[in-house]
PDB file of N, CA and C in Angstrom:
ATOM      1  N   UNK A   1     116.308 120.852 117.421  1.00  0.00           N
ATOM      2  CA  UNK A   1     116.010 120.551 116.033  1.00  0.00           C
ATOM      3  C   UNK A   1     115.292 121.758 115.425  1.00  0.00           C
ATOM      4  N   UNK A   2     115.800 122.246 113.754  1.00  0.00           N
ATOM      5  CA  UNK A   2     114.888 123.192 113.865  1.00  0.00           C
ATOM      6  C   UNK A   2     113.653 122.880 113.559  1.00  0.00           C
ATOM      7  N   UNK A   3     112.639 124.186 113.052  1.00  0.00           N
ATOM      8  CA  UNK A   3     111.337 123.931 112.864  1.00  0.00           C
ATOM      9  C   UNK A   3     111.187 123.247 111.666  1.00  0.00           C
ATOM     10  N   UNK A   4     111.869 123.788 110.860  1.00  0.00           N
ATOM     11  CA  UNK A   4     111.432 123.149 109.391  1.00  0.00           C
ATOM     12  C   UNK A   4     111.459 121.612 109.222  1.00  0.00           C
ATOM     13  N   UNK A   5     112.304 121.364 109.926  1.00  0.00           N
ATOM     14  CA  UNK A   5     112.700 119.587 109.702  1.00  0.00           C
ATOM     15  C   UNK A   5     111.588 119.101 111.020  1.00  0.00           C
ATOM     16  N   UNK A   6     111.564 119.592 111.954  1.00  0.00           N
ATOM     17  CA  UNK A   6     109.489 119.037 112.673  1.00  0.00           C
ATOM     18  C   UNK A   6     108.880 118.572 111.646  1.00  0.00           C
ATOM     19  N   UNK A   7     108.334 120.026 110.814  1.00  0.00           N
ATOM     20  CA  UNK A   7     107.121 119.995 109.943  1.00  0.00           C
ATOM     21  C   UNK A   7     107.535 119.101 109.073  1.00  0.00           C
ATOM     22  N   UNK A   8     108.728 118.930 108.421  1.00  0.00           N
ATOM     23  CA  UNK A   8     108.677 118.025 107.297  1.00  0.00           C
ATOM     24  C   UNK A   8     108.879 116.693 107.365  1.00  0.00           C
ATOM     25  N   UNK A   9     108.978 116.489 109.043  1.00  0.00           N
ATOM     26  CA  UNK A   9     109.031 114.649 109.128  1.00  0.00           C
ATOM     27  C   UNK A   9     107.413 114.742 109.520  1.00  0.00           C
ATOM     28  N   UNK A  10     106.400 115.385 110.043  1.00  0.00           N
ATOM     29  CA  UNK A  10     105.360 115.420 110.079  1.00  0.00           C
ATOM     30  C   UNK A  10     104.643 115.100 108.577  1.00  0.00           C
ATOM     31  N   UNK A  11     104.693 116.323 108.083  1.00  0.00           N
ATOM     32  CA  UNK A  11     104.693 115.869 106.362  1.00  0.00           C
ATOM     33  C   UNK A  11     104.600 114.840 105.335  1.00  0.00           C
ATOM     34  N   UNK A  12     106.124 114.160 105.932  1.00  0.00           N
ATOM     35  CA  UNK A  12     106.421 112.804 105.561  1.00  0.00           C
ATOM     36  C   UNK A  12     105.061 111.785 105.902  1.00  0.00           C
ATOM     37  N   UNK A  13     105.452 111.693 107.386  1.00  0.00           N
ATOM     38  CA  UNK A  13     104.492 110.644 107.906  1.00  0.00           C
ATOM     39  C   UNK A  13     103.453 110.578 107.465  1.00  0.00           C
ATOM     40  N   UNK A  14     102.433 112.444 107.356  1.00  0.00           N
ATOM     41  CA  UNK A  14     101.073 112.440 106.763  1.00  0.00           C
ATOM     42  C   UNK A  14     100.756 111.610 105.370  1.00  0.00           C
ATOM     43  N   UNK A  15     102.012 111.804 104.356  1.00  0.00           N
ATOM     44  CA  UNK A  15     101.896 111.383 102.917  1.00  0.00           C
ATOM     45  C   UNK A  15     101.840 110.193 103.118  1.00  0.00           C
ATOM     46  N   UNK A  16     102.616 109.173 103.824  1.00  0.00           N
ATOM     47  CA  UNK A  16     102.901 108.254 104.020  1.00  0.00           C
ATOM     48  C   UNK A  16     101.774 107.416 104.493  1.00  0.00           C
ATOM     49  N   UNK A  17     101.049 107.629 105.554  1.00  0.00           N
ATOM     50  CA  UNK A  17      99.798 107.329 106.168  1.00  0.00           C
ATOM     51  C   UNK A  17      98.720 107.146 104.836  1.00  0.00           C
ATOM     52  N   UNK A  18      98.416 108.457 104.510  1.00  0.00           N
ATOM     53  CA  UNK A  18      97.147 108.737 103.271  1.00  0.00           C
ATOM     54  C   UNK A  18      97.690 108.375 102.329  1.00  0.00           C
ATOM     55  N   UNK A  19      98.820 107.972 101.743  1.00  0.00           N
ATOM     56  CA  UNK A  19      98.950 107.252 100.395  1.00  0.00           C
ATOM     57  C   UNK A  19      99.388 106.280 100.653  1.00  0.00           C
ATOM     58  N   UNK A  20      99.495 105.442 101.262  1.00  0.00           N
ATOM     59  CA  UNK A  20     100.205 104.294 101.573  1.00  0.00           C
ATOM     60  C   UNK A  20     101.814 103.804 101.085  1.00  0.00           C
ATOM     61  N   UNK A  21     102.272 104.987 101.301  1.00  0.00           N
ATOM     62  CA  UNK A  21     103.396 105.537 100.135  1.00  0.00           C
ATOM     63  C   UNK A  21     104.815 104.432 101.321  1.00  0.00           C
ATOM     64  N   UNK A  22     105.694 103.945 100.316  1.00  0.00           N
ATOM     65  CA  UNK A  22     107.022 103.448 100.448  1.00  0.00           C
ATOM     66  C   UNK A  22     107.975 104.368 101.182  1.00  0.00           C
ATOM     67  N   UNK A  23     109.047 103.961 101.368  1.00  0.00           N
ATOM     68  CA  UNK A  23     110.149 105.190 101.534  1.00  0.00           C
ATOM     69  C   UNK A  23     110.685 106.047 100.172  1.00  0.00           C
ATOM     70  N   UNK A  24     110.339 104.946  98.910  1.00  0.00           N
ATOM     71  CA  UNK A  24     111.275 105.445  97.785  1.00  0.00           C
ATOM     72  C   UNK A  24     110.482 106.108  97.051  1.00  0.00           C
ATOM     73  N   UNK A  25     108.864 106.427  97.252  1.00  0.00           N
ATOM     74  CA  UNK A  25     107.938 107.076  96.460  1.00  0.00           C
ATOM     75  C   UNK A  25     107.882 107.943  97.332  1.00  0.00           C
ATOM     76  N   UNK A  26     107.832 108.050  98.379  1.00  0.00           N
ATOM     77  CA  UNK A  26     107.763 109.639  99.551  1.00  0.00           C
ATOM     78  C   UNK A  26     108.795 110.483  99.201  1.00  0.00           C
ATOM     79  N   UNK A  27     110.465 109.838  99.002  1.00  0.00           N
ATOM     80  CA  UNK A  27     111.175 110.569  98.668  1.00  0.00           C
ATOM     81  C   UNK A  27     111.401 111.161  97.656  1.00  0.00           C
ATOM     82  N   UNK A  28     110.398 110.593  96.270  1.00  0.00           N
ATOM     83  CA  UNK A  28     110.384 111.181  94.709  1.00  0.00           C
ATOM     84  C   UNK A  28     109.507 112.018  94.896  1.00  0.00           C
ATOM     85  N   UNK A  29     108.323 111.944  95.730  1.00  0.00           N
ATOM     86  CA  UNK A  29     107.266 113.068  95.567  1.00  0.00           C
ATOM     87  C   UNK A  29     107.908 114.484  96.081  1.00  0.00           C
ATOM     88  N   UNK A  30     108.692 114.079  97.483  1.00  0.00           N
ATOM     89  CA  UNK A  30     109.214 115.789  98.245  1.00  0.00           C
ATOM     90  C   UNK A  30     110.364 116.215  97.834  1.00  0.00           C
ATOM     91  N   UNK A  31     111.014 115.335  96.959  1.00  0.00           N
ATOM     92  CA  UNK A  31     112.463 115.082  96.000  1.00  0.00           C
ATOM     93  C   UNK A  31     113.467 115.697  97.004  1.00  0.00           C
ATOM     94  N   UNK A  32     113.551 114.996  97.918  1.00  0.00           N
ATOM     95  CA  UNK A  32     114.626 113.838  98.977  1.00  0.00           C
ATOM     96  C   UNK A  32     115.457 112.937  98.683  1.00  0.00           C
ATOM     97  N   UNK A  33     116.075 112.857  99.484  1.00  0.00           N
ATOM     98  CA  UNK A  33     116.710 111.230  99.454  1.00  0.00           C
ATOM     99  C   UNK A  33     116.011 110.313 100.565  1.00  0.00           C
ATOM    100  N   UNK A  34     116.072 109.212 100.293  1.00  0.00           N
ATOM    101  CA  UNK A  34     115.745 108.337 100.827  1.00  0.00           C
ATOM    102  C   UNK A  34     116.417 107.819 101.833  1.00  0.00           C
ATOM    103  N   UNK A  35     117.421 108.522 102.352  1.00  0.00           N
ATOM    104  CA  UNK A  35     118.113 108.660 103.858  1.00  0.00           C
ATOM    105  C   UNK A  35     117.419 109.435 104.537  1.00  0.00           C
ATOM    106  N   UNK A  36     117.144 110.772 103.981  1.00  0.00           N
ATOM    107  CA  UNK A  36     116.356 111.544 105.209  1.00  0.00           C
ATOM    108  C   UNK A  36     114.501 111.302 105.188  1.00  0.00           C
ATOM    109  N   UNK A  37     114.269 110.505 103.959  1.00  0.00           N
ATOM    110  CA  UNK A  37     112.964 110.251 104.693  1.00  0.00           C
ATOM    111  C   UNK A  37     112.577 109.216 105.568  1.00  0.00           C
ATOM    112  N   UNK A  38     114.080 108.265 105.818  1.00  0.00           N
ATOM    113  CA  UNK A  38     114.024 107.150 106.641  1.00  0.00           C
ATOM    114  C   UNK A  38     114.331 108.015 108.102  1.00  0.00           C
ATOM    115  N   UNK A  39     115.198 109.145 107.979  1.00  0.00           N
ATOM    116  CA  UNK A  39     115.753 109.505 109.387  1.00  0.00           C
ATOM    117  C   UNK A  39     114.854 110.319 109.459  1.00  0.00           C
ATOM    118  N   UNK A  40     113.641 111.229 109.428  1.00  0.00           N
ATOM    119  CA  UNK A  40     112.736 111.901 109.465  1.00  0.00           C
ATOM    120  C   UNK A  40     111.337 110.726 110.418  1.00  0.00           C
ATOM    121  N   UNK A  41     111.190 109.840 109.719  1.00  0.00           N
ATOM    122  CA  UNK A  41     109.725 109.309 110.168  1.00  0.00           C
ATOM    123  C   UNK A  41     110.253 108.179 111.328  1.00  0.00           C
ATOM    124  N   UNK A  42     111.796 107.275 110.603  1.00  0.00           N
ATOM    125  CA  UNK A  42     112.068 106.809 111.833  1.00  0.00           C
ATOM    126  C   UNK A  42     112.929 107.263 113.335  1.00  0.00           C
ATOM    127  N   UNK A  43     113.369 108.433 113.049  1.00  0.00           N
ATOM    128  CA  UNK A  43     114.173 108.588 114.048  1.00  0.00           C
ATOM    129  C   UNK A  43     113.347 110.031 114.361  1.00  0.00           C
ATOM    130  N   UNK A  44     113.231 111.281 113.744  1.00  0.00           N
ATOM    131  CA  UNK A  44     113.178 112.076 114.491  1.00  0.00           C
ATOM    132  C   UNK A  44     111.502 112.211 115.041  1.00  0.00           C
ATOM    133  N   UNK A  45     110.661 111.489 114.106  1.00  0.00           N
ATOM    134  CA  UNK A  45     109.087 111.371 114.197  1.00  0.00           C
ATOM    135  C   UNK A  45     109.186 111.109 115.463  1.00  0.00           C
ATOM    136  N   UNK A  46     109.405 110.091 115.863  1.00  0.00           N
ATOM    137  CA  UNK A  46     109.488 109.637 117.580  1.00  0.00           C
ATOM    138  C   UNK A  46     109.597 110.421 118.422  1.00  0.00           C
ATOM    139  N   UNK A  47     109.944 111.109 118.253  1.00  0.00           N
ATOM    140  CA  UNK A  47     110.317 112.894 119.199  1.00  0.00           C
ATOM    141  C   UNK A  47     109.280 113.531 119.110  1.00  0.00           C
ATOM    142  N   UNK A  48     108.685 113.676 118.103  1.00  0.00           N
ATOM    143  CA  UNK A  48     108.132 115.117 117.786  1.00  0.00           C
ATOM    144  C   UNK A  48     106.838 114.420 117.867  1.00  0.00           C
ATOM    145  N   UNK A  49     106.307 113.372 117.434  1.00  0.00           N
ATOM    146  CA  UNK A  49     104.536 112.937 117.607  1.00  0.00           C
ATOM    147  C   UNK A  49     104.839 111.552 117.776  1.00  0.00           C
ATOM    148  N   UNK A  50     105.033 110.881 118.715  1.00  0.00           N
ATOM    149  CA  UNK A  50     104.764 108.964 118.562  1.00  0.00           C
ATOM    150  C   UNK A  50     103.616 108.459 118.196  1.00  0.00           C
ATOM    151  N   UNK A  51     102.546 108.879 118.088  1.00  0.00           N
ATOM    152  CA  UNK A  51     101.193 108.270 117.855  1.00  0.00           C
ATOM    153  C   UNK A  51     101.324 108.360 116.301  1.00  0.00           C
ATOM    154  N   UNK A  52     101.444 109.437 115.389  1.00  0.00           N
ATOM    155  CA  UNK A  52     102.089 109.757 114.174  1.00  0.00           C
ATOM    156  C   UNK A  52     102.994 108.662 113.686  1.00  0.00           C
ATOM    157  N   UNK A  53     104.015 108.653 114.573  1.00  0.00           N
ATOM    158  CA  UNK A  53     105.315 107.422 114.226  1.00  0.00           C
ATOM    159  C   UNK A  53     104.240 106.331 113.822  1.00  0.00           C
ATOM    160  N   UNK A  54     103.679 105.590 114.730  1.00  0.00           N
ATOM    161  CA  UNK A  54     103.312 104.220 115.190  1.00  0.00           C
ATOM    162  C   UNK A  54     102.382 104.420 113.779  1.00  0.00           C
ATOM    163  N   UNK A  55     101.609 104.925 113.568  1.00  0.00           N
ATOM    164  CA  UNK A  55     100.587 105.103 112.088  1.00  0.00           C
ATOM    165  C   UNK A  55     102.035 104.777 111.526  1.00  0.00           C
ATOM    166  N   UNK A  56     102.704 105.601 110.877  1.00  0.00           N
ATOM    167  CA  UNK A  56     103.568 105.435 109.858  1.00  0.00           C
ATOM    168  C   UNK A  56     104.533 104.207 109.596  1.00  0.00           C
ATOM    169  N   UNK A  57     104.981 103.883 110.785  1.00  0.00           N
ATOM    170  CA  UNK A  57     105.509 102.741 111.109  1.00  0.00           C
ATOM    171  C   UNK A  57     104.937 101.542 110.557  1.00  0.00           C
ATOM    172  N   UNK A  58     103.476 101.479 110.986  1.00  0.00           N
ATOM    173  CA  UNK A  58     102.637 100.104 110.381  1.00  0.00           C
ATOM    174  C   UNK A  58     102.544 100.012 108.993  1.00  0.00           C
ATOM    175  N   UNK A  59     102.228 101.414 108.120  1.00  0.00           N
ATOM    176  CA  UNK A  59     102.311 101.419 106.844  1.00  0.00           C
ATOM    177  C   UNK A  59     103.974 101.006 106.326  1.00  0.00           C
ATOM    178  N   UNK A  60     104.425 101.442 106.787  1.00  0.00           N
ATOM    179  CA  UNK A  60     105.885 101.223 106.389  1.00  0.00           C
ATOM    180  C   UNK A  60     106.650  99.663 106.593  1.00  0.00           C
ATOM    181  N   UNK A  61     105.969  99.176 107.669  1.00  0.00           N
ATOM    182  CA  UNK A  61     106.381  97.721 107.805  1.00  0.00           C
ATOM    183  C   UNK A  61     105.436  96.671 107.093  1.00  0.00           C
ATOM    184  N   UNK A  62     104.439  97.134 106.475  1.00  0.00           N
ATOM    185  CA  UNK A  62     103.556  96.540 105.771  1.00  0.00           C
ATOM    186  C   UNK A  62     104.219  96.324 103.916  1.00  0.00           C
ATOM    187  N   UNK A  63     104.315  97.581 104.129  1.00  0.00           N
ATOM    188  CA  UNK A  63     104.782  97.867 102.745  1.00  0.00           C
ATOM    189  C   UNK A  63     106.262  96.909 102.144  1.00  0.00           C
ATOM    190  N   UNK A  64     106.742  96.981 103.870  1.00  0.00           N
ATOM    191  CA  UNK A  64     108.277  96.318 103.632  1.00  0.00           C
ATOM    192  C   UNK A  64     107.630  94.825 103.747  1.00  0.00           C
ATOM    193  N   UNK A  65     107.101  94.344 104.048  1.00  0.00           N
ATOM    194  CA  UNK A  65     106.509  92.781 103.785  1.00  0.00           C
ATOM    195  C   UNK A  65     106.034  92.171 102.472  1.00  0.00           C
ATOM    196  N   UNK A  66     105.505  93.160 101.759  1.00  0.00           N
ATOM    197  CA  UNK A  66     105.094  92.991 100.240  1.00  0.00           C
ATOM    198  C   UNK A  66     106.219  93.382  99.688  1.00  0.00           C
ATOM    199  N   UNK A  67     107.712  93.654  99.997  1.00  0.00           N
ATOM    200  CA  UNK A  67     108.314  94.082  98.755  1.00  0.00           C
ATOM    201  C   UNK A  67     108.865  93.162  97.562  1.00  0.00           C
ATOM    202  N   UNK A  68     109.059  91.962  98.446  1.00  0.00           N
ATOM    203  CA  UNK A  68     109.272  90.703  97.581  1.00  0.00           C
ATOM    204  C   UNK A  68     108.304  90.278  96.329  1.00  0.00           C
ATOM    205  N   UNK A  69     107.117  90.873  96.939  1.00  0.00           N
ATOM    206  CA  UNK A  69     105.789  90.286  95.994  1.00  0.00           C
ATOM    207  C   UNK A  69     106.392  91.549  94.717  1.00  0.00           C
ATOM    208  N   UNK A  70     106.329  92.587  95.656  1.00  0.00           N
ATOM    209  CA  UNK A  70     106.244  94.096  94.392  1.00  0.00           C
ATOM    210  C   UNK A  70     107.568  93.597  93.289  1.00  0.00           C
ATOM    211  N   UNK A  71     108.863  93.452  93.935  1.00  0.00           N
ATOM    212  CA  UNK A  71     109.941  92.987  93.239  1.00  0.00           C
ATOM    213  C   UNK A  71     109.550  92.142  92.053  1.00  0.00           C
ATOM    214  N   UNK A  72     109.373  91.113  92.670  1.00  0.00           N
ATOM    215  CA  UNK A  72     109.016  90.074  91.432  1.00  0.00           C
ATOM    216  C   UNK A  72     108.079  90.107  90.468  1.00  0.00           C
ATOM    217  N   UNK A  73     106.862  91.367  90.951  1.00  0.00           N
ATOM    218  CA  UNK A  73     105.906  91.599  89.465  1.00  0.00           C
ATOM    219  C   UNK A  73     106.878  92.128  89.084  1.00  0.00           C
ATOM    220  N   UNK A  74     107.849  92.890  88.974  1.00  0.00           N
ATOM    221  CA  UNK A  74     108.647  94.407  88.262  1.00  0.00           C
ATOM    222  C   UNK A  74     109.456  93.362  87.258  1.00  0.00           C
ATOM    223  N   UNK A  75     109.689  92.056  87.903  1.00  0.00           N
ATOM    224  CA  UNK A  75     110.809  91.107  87.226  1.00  0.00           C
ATOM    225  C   UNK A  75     110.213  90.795  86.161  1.00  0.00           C
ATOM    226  N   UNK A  76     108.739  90.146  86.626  1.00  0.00           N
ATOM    227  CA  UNK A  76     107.890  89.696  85.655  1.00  0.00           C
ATOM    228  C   UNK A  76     107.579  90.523  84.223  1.00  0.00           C
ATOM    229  N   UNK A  77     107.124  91.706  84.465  1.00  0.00           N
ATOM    230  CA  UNK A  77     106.752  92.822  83.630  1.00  0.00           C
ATOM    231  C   UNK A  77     107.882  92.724  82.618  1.00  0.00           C
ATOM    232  N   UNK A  78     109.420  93.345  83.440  1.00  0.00           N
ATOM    233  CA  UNK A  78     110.450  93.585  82.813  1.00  0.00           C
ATOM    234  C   UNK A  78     110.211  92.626  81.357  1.00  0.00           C
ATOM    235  N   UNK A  79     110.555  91.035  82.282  1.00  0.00           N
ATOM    236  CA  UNK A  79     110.803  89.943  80.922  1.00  0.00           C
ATOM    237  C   UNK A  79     109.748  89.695  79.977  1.00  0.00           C
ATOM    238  N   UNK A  80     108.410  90.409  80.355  1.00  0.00           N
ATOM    239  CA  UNK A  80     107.417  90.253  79.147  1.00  0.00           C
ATOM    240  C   UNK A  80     107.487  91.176  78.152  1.00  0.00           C
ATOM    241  N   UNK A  81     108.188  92.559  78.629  1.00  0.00           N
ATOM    242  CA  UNK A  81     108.225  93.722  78.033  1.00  0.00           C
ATOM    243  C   UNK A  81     109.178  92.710  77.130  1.00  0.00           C
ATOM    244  N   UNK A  82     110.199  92.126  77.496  1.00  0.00           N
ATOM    245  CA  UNK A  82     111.452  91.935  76.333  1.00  0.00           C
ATOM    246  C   UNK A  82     110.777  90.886  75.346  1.00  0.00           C
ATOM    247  N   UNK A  83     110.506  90.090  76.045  1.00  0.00           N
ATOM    248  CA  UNK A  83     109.379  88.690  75.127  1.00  0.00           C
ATOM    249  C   UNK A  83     108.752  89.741  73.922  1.00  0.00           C
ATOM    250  N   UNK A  84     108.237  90.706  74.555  1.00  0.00           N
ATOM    251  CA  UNK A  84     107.169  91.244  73.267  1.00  0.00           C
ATOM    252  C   UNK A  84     108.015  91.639  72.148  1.00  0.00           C
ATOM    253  N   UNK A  85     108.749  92.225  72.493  1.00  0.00           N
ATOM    254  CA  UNK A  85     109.865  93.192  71.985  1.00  0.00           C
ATOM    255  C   UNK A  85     110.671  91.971  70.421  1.00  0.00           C
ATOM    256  N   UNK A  86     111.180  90.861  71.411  1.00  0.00           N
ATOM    257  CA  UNK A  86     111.849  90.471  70.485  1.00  0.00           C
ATOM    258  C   UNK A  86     110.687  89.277  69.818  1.00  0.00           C
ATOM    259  N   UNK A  87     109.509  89.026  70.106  1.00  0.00           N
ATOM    260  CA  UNK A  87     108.671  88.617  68.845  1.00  0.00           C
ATOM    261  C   UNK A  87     107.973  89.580  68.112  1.00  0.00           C
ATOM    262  N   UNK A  88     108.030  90.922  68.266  1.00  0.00           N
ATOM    263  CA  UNK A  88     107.530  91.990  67.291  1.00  0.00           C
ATOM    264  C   UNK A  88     109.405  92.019  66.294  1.00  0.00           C
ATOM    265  N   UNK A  89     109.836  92.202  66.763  1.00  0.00           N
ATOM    266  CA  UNK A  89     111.167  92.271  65.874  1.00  0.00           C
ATOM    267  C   UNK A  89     111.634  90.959  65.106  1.00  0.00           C
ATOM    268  N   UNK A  90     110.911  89.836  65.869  1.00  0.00           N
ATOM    269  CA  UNK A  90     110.982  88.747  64.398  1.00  0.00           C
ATOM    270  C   UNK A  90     109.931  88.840  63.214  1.00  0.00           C
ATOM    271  N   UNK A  91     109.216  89.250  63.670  1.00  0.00           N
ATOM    272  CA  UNK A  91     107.871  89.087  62.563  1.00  0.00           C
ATOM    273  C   UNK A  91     108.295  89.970  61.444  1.00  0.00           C
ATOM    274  N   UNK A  92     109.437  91.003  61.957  1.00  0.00           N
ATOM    275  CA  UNK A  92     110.200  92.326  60.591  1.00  0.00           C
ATOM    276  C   UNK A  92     110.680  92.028  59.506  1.00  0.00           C
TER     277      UNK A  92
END
């Protein structure tokens, strides 16, 4: 493997750990895709540091347990944003 892709699933994991960061916000910050920051922390991390993995891992399976909760505020938000929207546009 080369070096660069070590350091940058290292990288990953670090952001990931200290921000409590998703797969889909790790990959907007290093502007990735969200294939290789899954094949970076889950597949090649394991190689290169397991103690690293296992940190990242817990954040990452944590994160994937709340996504239902996160989903459904985003739903929520969405339909209030429109609620507002179309009682400011009746009052016109």
């Amino acid at each position: 493997m080369k070096d660069y892709i070590e350091k940058r699933a290292v990288r990953l994991a670090e952001y990931i750990i200290e921000n409590n960061a998703t797969v889909r916000k790790t990959a907007k910050e290093f502007n990735i895709s969200k294939s290789t920051v899954h094949k970076d922390v889950h597949e090649r991390l394991k190689r290169i540091n397991p103690a690293l993995y296992n940190e990242a891992q817990s954040v990452l399976e944590f994160n994937k347990s709340e996504r239902h909760i996160r989903g459904g505020m985003a739903t929520r938000e969405k339909y209030l944003k429109l609620s507002r929207k179309k009682m400011k546009s009746a009052r016109i």
